[in-house]
C-alpha atoms as a PDB file:
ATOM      1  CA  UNK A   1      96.959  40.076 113.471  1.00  0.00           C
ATOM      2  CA  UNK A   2      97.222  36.298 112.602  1.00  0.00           C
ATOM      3  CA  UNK A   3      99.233  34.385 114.774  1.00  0.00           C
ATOM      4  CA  UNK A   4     102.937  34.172 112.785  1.00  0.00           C
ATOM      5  CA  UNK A   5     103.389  30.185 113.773  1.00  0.00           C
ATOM      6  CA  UNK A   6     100.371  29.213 112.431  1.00  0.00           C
ATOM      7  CA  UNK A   7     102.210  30.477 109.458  1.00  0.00           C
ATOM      8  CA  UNK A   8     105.166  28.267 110.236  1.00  0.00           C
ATOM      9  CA  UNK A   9     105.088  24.815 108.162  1.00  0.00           C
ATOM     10  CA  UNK A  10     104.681  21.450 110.069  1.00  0.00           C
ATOM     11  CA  UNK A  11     108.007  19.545 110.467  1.00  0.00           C
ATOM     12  CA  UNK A  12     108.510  15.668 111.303  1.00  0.00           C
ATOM     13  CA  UNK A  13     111.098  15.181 113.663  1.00  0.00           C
ATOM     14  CA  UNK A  14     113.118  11.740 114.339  1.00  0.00           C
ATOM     15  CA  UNK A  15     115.701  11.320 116.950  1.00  0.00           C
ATOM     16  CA  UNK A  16     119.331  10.847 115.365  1.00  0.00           C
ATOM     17  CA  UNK A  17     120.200   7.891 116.779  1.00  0.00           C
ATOM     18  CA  UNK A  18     118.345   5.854 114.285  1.00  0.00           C
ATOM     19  CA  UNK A  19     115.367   5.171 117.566  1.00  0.00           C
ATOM     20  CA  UNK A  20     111.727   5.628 115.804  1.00  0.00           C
ATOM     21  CA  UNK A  21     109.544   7.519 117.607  1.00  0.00           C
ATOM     22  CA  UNK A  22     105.626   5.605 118.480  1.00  0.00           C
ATOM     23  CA  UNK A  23     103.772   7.772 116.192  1.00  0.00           C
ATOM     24  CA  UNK A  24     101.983   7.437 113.356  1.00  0.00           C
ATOM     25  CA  UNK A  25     102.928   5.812 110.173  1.00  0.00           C
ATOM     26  CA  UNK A  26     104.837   7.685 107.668  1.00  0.00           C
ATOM     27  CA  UNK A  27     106.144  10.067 110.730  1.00  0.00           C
ATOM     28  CA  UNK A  28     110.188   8.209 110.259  1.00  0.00           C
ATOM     29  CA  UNK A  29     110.932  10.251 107.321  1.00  0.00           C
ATOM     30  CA  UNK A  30     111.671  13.783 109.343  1.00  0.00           C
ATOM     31  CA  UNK A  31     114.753  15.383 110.026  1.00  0.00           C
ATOM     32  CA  UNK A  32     116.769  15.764 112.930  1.00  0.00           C
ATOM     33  CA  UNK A  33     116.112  18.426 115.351  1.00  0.00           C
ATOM     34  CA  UNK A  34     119.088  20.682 114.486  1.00  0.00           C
ATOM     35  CA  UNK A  35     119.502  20.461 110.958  1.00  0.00           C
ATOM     36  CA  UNK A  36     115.463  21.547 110.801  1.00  0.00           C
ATOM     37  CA  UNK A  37     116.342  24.691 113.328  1.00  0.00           C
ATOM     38  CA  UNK A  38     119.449  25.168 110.826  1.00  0.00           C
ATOM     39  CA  UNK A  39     117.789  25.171 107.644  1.00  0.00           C
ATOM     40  CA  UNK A  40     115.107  27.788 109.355  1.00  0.00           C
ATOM     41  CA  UNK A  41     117.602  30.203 110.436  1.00  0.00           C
ATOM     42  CA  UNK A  42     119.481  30.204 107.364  1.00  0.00           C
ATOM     43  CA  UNK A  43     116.221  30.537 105.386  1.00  0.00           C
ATOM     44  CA  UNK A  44     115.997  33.595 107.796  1.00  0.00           C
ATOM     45  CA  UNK A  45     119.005  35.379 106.985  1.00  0.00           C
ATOM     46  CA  UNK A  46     118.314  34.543 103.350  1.00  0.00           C
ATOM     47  CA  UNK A  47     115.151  36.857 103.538  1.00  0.00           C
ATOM     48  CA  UNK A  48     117.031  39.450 105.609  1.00  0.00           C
ATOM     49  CA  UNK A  49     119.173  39.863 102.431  1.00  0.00           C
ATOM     50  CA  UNK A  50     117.075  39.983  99.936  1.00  0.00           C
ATOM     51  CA  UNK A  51     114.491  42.661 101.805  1.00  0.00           C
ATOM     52  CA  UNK A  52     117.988  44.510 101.991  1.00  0.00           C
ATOM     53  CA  UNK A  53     118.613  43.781  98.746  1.00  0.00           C
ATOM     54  CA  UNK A  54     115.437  44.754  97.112  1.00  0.00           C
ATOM     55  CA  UNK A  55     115.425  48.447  99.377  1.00  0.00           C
ATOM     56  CA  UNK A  56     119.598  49.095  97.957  1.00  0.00           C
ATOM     57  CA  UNK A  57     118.151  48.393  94.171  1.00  0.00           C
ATOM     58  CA  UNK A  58     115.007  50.922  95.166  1.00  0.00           C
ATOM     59  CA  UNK A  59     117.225  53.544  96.116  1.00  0.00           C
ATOM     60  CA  UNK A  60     120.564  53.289  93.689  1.00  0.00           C
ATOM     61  CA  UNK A  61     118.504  52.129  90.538  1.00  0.00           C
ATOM     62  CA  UNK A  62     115.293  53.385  91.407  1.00  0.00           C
ATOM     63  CA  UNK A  63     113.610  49.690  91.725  1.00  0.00           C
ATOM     64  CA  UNK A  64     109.873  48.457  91.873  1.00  0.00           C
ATOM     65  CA  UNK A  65     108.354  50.252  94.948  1.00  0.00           C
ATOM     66  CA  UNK A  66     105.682  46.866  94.826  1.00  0.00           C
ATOM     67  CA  UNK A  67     108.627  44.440  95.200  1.00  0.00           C
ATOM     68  CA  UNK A  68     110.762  46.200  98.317  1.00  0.00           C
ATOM     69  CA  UNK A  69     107.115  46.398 100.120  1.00  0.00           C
ATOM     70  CA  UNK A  70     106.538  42.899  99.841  1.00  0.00           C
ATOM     71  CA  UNK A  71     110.486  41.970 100.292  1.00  0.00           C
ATOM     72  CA  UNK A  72     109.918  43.715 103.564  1.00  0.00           C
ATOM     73  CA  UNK A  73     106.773  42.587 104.500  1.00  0.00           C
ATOM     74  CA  UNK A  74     108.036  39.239 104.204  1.00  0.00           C
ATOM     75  CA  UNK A  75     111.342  40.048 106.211  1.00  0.00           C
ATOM     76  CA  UNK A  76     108.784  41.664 108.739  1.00  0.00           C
ATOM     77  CA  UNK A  77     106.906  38.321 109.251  1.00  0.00           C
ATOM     78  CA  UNK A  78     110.048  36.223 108.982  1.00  0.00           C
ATOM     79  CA  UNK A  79     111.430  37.869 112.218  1.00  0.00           C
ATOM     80  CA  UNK A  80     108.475  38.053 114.111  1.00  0.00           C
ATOM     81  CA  UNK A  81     108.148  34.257 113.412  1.00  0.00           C
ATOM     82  CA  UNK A  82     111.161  33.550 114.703  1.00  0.00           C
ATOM     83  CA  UNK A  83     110.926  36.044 117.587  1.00  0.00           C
ATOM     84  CA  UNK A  84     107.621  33.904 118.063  1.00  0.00           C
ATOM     85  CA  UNK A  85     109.398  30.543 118.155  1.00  0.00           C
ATOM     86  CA  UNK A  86     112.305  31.878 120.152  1.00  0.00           C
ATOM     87  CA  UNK A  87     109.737  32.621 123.281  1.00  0.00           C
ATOM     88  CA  UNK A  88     108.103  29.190 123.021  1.00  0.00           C
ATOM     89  CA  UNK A  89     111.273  27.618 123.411  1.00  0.00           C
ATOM     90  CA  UNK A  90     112.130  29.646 126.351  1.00  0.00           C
ATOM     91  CA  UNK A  91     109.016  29.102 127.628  1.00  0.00           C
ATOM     92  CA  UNK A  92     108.918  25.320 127.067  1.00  0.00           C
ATOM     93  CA  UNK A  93     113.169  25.264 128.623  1.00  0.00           C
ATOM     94  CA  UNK A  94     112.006  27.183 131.350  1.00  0.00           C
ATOM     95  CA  UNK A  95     108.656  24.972 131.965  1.00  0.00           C
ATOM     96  CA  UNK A  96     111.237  21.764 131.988  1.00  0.00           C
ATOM     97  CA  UNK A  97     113.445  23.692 134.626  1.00  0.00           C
ATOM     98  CA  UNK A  98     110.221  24.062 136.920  1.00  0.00           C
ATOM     99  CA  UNK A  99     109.530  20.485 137.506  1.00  0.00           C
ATOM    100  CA  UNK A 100     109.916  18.988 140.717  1.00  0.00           C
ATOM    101  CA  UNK A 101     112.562  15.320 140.852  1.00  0.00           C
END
């Protein structure tokens, strides 16, 4: 099994405060921090529903068996991603709590 953030995409971050960060050129046109996590978790949710979606059409209407797999599959990697990401951060927060003053 593939590593699921390898699968996220790459993301350019800049501080809201208007500060540019000392990185490479064409790195200043990111987002901030929290509307990036935002956007992710509502993109989340949004794939949530429609895997739900897609399984209440298979059973009332009898829907495309093809389409709720792959709705599924893709809710499937969605929240392992984000389970994925979750411990990073908690790794990285508790990493930060660790180091000595």
């Amino acid at each position: 099994m593939s590593d699921p953030i390898s699968a996220i995409p790459m993301m350019k971050i800049t501080p809201s405060m208007g500060v540019s960060p000392t990185s490479p050129a064409g790195a200043g046109d990111g987002t901030d921090f929290g509307a990036a996590l935002q956007s992710a978790v509502s993109s989340a949710i949004d794939t949530g529903h429609e895997a739900e979606a897609a399984s209440m059409k298979a059973i009332t209407q009898g829907g495309n068996v093809t389409e709720v797999a792959t709705a599924l599959s893709r809710a499937e990697l969605t929240l392992q991603t984000a389970t994925a990401v979750r411990d990073r951060m908690l790794q990285a927060y508790q990493d930060i709590m660790r180091i000595q003053i």
